[in-house]
PDB file of N, CA and C in Angstrom:
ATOM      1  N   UNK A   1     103.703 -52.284  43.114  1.00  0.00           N
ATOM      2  CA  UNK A   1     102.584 -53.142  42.783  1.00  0.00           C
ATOM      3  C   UNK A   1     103.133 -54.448  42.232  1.00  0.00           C
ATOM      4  N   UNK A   2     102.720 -55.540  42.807  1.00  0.00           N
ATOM      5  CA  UNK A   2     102.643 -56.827  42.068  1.00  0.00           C
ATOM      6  C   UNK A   2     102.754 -57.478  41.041  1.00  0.00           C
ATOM      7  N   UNK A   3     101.118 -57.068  40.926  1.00  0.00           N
ATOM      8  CA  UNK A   3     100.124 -58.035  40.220  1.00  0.00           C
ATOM      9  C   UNK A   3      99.958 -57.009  38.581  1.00  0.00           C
ATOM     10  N   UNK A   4      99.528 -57.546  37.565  1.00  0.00           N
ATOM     11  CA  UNK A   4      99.067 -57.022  36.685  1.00  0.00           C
ATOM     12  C   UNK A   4      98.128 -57.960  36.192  1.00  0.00           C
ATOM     13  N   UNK A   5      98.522 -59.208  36.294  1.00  0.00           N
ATOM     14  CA  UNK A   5      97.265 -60.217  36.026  1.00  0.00           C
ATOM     15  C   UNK A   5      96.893 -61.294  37.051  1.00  0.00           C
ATOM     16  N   UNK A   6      96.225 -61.544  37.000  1.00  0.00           N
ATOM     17  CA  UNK A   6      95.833 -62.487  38.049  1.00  0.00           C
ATOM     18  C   UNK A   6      95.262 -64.044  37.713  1.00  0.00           C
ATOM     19  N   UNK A   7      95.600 -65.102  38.000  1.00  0.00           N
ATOM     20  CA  UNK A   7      95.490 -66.257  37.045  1.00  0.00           C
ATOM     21  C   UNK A   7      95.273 -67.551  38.396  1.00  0.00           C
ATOM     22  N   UNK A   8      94.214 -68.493  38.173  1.00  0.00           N
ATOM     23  CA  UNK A   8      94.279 -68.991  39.167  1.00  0.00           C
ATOM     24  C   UNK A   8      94.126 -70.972  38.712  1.00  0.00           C
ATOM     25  N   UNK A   9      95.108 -71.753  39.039  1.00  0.00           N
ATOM     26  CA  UNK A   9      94.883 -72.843  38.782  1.00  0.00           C
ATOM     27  C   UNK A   9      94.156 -74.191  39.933  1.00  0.00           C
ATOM     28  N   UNK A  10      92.914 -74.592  39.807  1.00  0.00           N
ATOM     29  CA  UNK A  10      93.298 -75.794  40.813  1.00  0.00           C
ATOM     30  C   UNK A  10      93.719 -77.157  40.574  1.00  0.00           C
ATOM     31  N   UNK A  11      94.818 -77.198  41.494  1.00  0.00           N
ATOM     32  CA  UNK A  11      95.175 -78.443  41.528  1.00  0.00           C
ATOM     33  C   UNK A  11      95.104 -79.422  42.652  1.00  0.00           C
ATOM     34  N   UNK A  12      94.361 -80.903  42.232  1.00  0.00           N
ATOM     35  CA  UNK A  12      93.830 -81.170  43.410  1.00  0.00           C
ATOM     36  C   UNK A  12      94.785 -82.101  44.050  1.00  0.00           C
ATOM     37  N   UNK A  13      96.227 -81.922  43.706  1.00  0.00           N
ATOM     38  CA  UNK A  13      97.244 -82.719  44.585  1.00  0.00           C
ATOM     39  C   UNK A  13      98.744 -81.965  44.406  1.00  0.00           C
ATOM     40  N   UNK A  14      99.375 -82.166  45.727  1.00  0.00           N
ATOM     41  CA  UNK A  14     101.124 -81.517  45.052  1.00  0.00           C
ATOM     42  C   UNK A  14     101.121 -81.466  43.965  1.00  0.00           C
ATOM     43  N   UNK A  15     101.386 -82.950  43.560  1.00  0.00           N
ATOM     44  CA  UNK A  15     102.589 -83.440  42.527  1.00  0.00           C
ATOM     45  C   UNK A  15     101.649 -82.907  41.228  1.00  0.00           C
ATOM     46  N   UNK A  16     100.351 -82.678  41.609  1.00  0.00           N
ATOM     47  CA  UNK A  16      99.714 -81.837  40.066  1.00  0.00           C
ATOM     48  C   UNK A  16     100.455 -80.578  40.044  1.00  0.00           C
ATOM     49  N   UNK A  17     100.390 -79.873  41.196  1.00  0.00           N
ATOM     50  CA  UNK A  17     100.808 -78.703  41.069  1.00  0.00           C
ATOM     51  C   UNK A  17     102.570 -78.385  40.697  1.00  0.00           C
ATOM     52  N   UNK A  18     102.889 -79.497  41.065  1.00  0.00           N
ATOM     53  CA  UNK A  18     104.527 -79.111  40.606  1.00  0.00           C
ATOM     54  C   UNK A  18     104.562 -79.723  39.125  1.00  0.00           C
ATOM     55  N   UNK A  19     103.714 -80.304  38.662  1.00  0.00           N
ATOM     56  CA  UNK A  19     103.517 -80.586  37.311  1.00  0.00           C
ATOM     57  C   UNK A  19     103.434 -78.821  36.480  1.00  0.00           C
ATOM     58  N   UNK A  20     102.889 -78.179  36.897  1.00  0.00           N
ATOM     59  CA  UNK A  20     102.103 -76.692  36.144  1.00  0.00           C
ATOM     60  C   UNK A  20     103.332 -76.029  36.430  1.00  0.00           C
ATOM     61  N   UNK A  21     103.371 -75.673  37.566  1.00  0.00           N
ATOM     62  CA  UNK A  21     104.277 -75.221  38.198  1.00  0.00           C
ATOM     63  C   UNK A  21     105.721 -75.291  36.858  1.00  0.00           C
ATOM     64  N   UNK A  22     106.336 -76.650  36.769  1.00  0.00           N
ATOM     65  CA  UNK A  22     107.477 -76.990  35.640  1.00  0.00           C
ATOM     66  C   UNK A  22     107.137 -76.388  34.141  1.00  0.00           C
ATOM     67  N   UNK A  23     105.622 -76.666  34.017  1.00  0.00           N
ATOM     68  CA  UNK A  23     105.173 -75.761  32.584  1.00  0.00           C
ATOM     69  C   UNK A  23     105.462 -74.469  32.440  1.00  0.00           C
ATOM     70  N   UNK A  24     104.765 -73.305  33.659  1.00  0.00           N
ATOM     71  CA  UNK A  24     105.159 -72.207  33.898  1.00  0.00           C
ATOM     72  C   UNK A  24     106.733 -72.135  33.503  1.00  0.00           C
ATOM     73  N   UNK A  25     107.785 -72.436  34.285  1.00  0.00           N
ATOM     74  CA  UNK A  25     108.831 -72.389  34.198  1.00  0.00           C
ATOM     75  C   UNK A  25     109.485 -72.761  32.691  1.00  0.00           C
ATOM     76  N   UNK A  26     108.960 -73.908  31.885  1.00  0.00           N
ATOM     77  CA  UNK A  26     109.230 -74.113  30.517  1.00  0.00           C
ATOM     78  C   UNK A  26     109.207 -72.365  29.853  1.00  0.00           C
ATOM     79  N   UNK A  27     108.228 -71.931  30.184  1.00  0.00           N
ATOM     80  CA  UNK A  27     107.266 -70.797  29.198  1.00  0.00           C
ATOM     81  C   UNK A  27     107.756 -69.503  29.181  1.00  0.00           C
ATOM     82  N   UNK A  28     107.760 -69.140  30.508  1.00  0.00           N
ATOM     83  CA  UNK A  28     108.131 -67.932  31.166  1.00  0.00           C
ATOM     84  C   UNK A  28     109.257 -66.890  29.881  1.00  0.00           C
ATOM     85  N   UNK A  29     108.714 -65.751  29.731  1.00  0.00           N
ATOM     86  CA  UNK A  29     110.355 -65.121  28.927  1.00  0.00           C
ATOM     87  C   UNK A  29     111.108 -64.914  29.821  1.00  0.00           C
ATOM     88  N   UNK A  30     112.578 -64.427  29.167  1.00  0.00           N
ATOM     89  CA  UNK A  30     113.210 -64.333  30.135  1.00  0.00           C
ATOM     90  C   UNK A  30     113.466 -63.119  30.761  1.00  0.00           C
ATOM     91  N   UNK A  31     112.500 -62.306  30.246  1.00  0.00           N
ATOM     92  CA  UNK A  31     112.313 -61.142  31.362  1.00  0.00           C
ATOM     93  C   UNK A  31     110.715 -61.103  31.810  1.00  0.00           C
ATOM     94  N   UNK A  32     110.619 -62.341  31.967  1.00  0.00           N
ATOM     95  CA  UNK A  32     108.627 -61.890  32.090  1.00  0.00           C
ATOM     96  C   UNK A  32     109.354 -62.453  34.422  1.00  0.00           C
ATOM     97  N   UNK A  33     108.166 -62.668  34.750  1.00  0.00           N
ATOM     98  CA  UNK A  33     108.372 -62.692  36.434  1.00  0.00           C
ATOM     99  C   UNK A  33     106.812 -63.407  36.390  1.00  0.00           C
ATOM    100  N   UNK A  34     106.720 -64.109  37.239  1.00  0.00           N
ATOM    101  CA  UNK A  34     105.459 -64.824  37.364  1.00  0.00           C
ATOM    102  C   UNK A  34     105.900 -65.371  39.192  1.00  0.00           C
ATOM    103  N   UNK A  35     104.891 -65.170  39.878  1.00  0.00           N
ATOM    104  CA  UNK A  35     104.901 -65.262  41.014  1.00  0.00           C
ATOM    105  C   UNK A  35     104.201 -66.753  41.395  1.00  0.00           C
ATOM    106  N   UNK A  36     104.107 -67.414  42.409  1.00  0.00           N
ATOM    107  CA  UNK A  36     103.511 -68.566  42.214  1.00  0.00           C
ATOM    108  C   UNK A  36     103.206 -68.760  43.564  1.00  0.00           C
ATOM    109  N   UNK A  37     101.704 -69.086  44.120  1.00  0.00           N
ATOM    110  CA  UNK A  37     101.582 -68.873  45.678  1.00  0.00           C
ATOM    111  C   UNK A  37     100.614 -70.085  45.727  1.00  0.00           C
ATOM    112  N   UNK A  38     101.025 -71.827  46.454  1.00  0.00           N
ATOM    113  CA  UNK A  38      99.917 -72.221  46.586  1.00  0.00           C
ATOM    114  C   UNK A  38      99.376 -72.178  47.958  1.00  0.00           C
ATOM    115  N   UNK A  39      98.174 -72.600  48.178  1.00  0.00           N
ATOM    116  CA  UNK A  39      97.528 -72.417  49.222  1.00  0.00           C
ATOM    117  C   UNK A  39      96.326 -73.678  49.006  1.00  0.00           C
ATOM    118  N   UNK A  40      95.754 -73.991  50.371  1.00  0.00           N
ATOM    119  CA  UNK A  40      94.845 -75.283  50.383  1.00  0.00           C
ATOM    120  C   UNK A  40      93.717 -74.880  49.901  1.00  0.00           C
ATOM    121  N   UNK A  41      92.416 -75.562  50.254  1.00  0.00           N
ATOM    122  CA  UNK A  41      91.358 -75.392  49.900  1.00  0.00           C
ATOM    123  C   UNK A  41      90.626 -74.687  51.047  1.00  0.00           C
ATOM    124  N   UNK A  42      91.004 -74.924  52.039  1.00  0.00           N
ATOM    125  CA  UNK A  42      90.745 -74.169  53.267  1.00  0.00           C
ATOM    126  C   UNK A  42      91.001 -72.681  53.293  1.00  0.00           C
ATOM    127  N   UNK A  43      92.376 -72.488  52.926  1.00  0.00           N
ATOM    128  CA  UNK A  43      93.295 -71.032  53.056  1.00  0.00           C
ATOM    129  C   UNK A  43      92.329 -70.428  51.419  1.00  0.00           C
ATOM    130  N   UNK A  44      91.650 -71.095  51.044  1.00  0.00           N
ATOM    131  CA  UNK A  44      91.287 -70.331  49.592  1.00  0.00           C
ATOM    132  C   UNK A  44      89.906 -69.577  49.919  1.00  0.00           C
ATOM    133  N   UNK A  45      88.866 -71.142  50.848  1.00  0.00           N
ATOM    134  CA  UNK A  45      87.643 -70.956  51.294  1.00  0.00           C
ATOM    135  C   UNK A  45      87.885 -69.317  51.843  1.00  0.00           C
ATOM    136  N   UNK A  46      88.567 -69.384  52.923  1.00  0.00           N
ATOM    137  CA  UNK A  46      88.685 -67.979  53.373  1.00  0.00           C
ATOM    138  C   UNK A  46      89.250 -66.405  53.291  1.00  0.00           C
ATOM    139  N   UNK A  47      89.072 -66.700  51.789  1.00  0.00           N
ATOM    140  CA  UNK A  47      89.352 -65.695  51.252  1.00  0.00           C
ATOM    141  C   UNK A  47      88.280 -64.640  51.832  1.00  0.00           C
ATOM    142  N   UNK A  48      88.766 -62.890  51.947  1.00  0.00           N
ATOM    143  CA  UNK A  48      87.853 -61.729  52.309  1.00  0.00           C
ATOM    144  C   UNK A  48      88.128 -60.698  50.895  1.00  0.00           C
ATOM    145  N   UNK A  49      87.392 -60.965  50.324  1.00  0.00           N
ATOM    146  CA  UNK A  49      86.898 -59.795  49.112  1.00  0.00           C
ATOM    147  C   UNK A  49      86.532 -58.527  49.595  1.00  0.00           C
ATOM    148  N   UNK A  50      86.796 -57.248  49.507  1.00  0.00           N
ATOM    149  CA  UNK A  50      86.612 -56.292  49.738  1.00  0.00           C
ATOM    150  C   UNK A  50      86.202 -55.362  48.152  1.00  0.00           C
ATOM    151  N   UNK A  51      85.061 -54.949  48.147  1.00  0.00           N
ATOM    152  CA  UNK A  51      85.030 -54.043  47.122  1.00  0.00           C
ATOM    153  C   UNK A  51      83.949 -53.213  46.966  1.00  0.00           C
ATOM    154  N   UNK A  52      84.815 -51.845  46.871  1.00  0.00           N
ATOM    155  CA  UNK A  52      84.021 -50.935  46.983  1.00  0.00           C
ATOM    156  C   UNK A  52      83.153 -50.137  47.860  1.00  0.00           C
ATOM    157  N   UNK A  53      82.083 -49.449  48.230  1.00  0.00           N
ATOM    158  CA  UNK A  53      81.207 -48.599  48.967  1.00  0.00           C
ATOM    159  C   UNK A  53      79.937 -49.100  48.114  1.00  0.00           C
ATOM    160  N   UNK A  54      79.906 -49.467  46.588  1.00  0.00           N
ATOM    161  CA  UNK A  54      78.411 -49.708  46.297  1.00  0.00           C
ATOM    162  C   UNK A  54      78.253 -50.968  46.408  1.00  0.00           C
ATOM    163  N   UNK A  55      76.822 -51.719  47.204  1.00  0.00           N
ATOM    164  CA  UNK A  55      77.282 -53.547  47.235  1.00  0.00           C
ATOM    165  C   UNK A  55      76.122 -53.369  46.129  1.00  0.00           C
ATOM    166  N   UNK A  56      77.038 -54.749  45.364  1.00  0.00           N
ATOM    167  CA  UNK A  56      76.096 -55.072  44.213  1.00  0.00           C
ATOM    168  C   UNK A  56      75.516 -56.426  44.373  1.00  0.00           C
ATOM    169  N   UNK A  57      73.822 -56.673  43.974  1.00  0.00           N
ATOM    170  CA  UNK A  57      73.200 -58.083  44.385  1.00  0.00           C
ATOM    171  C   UNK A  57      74.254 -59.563  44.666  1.00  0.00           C
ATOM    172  N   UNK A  58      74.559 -60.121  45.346  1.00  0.00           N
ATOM    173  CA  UNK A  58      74.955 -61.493  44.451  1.00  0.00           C
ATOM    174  C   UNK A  58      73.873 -61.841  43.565  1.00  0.00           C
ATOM    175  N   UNK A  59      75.197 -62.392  42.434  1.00  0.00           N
ATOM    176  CA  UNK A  59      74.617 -63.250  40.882  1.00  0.00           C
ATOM    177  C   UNK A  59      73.933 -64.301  41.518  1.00  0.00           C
ATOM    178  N   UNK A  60      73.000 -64.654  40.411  1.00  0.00           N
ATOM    179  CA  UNK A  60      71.968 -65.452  40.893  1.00  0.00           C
ATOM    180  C   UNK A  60      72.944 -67.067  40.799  1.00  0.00           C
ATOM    181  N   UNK A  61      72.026 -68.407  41.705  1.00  0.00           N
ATOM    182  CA  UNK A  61      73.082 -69.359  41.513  1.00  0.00           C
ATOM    183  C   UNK A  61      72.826 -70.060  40.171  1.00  0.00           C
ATOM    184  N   UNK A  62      73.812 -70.430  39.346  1.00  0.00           N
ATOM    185  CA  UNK A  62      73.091 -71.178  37.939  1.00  0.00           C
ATOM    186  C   UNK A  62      72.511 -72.598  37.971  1.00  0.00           C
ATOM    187  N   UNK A  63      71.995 -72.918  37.259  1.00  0.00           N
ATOM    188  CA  UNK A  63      71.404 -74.384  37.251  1.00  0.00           C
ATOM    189  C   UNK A  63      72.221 -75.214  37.051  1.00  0.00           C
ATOM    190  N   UNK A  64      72.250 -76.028  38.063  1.00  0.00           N
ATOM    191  CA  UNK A  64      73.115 -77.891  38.085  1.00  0.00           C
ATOM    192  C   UNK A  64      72.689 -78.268  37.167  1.00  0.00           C
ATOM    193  N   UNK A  65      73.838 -79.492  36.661  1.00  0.00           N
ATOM    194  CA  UNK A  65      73.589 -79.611  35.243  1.00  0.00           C
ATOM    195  C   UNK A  65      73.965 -81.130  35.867  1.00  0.00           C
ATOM    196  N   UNK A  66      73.005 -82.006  35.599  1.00  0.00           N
ATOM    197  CA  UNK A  66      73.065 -83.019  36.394  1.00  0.00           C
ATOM    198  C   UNK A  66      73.450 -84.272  35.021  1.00  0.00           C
ATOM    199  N   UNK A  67      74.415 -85.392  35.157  1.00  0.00           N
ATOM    200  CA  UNK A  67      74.593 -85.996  34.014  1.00  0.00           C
ATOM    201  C   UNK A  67      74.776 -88.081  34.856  1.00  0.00           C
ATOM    202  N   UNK A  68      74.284 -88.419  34.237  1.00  0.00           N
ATOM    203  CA  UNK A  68      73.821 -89.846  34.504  1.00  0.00           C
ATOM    204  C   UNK A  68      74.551 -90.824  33.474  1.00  0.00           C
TER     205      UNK A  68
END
């Protein structure tokens, strides 16, 4: 197995992401392991969730919060 946590950042350019990316690496112990996978906005859109045998409602959508 992998994963034990699952953590997700967006970044809306490379050079953001190799920014986090260098933080991670500051942080990390030196026996901890942190995996690091980016992917576009496209490759994210199409994500396939699988869960379970019971389907549960989708959550309702929340209210836009509109600011001027």
């Amino acid at each position: 197995m992998l994963q034990y946590s699952v953590y997700i950042r967006h970044c809306a350019s490379g050079e953001s992401a190799v920014v986090h990316i260098n933080r991670v690496r500051m942080i990390v112990p030196d026996d901890g392991l942190v995996s690091i996978v980016k992917i576009t906005d496209k490759q994210f859109g199409d994500i396939v969730n699988i869960i379970g045998k019971k389907a549960k409602p989708p959550p309702t959508a929340p209210m836009q919060l509109e600011l001027f």
